[in-house]
C-alpha atoms as a PDB file:
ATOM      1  CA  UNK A   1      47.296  19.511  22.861  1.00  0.00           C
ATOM      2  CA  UNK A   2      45.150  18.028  20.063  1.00  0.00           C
ATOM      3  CA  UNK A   3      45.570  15.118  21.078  1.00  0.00           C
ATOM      4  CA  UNK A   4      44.626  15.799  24.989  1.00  0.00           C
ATOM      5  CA  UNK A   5      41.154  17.164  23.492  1.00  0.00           C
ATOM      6  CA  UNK A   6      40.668  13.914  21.734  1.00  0.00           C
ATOM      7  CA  UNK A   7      41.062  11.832  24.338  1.00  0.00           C
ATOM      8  CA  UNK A   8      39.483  14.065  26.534  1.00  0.00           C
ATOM      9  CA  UNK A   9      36.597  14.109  24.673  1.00  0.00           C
ATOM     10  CA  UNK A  10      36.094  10.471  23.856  1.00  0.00           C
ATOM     11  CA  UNK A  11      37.013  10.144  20.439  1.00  0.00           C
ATOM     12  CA  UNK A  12      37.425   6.763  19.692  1.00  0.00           C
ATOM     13  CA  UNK A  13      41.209   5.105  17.762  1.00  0.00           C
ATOM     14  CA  UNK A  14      43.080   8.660  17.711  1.00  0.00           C
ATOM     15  CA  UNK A  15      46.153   7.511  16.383  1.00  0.00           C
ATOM     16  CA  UNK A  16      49.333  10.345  15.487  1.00  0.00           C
ATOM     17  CA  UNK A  17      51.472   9.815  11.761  1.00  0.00           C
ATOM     18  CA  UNK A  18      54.123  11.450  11.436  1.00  0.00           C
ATOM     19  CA  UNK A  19      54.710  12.876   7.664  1.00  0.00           C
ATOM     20  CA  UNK A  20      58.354  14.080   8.535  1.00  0.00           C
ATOM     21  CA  UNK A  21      60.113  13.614   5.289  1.00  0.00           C
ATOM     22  CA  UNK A  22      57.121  12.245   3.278  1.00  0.00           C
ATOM     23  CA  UNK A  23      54.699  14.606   2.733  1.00  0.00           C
ATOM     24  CA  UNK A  24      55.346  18.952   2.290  1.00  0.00           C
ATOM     25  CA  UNK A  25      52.129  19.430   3.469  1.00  0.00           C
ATOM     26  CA  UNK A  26      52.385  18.444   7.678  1.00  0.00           C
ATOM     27  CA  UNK A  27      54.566  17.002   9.585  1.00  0.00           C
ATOM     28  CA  UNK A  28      52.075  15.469  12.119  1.00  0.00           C
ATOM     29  CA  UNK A  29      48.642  13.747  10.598  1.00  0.00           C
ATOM     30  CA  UNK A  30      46.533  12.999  13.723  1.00  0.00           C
ATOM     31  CA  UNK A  31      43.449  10.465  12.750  1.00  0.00           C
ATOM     32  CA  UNK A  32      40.542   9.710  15.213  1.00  0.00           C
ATOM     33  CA  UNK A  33      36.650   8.398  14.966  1.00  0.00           C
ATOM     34  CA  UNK A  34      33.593  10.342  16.508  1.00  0.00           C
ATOM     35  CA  UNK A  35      30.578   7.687  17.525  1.00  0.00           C
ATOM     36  CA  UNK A  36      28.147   9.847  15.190  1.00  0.00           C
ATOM     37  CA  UNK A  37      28.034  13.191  13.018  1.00  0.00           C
ATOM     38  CA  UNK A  38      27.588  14.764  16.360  1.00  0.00           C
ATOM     39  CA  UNK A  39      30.134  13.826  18.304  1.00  0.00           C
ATOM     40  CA  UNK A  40      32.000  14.305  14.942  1.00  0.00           C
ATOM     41  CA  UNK A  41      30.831  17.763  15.177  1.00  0.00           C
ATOM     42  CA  UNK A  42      31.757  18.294  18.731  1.00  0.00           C
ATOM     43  CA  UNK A  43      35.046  17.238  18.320  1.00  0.00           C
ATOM     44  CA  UNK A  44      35.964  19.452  16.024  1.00  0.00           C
ATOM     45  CA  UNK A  45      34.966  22.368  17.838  1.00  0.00           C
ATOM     46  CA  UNK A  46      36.748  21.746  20.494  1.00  0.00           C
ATOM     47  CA  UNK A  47      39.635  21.303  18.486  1.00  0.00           C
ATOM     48  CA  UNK A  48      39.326  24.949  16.775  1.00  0.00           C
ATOM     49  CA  UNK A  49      38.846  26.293  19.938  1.00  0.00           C
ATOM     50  CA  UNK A  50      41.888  25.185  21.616  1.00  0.00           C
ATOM     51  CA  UNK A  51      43.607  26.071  18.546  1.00  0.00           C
ATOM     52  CA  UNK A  52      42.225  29.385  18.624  1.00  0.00           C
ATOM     53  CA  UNK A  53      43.434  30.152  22.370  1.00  0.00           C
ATOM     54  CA  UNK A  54      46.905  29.346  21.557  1.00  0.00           C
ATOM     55  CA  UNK A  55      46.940  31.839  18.669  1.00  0.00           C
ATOM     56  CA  UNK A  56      46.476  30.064  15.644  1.00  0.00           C
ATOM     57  CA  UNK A  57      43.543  31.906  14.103  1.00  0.00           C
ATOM     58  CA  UNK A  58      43.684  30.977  10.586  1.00  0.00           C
ATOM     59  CA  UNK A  59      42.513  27.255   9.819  1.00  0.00           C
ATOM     60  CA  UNK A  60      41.498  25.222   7.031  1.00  0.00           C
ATOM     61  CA  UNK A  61      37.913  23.407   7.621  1.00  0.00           C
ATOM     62  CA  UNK A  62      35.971  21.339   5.304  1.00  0.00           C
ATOM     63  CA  UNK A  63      33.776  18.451   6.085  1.00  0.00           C
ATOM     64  CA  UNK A  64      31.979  20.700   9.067  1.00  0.00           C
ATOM     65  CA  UNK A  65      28.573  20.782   7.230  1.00  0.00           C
ATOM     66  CA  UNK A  66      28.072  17.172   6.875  1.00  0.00           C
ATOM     67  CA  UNK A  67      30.171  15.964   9.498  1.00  0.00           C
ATOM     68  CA  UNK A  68      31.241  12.517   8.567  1.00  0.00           C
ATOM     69  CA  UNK A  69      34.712  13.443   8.038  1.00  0.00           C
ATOM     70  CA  UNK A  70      36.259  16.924   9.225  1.00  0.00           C
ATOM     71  CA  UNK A  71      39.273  18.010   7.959  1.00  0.00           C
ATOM     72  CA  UNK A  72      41.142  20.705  10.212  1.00  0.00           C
ATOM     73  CA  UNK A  73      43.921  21.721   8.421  1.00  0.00           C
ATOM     74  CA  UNK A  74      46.317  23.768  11.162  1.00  0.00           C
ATOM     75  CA  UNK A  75      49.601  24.062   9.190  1.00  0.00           C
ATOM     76  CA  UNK A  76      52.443  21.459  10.494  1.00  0.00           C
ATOM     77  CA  UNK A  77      49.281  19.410  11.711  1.00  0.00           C
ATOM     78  CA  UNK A  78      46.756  18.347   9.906  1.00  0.00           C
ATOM     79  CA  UNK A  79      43.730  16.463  11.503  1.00  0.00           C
ATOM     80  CA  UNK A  80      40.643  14.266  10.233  1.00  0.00           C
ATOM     81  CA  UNK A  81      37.700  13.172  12.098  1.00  0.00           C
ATOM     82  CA  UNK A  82      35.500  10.419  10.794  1.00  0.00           C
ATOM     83  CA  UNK A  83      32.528   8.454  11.274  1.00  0.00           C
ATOM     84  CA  UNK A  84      33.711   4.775  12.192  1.00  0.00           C
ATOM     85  CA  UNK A  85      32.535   3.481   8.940  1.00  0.00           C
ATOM     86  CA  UNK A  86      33.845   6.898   6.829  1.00  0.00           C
ATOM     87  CA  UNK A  87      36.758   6.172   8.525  1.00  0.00           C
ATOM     88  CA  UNK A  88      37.252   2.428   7.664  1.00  0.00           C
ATOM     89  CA  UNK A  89      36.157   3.224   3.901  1.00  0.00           C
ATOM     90  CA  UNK A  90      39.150   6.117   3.478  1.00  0.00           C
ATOM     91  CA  UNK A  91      41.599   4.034   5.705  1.00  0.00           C
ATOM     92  CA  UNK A  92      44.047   6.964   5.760  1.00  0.00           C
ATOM     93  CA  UNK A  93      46.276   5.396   7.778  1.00  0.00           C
ATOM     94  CA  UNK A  94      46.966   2.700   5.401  1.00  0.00           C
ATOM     95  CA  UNK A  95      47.746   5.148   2.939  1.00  0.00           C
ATOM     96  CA  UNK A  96      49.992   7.176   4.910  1.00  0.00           C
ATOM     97  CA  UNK A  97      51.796   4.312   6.474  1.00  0.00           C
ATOM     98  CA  UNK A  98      52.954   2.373   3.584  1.00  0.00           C
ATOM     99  CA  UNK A  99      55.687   3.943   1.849  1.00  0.00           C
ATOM    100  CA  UNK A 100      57.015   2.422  -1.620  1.00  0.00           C
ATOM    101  CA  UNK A 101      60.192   1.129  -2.248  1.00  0.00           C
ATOM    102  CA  UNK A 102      62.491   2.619  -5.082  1.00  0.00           C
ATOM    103  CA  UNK A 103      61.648  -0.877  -6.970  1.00  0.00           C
ATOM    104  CA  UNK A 104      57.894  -0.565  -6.575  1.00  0.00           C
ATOM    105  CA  UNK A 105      57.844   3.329  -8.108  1.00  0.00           C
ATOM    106  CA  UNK A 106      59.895   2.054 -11.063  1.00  0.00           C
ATOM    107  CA  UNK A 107      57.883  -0.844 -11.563  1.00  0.00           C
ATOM    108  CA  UNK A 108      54.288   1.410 -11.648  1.00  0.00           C
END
């Protein structure tokens, strides 16, 4: 459904991570760029109203007063909306996608 509104709405790169088995926090990450702090804006409040319909009530925000990154934190799924340039200054995805090896940990 989140991911419907996004495209929907024209956000811009949405890409889906799944966190299954590396992170306790989500299982689903879903990443995607607004064209300004408005559409930024916009985006996310479309998102927590379609969350809202379907019953879940109680959400995690931050980032909705500035709006160059929005954090929407819905329990299995967490999703961030950033400014294009935010977005390639975080690079979340890089993060998130790289996992270490057993030698890498033991080597840090």
């Amino acid at each position: 459904m989140i991911y419907d509104i996004l495209d929907k709405q024209s956000a811009e790169d949405i890409v889906r991570l799944d966190l299954t088995g590396k992170s306790s926090i989500a299982d689903t990450m879903i990443v995607a760029s607004g064209r300004s702090n408005r559409h930024v804006n916009a985006l996310s409040d479309y998102i927590q109203r379609g969350l809202k319909e379907i019953g879940l009530k109680k959400l995690g925000i931050e980032g909705d007063k500035q709006n160059d990154w929005v954090l929407i934190d819905a329990g299995d799924v967490i999703v961030h909306l950033f400014r294009p340039e935010v977005r390639e200054f975080y690079a979340l995805e890089k993060l998130w996608a790289v996992s270490p090896t057993h030698e890498d940990l033991e080597n840090a």
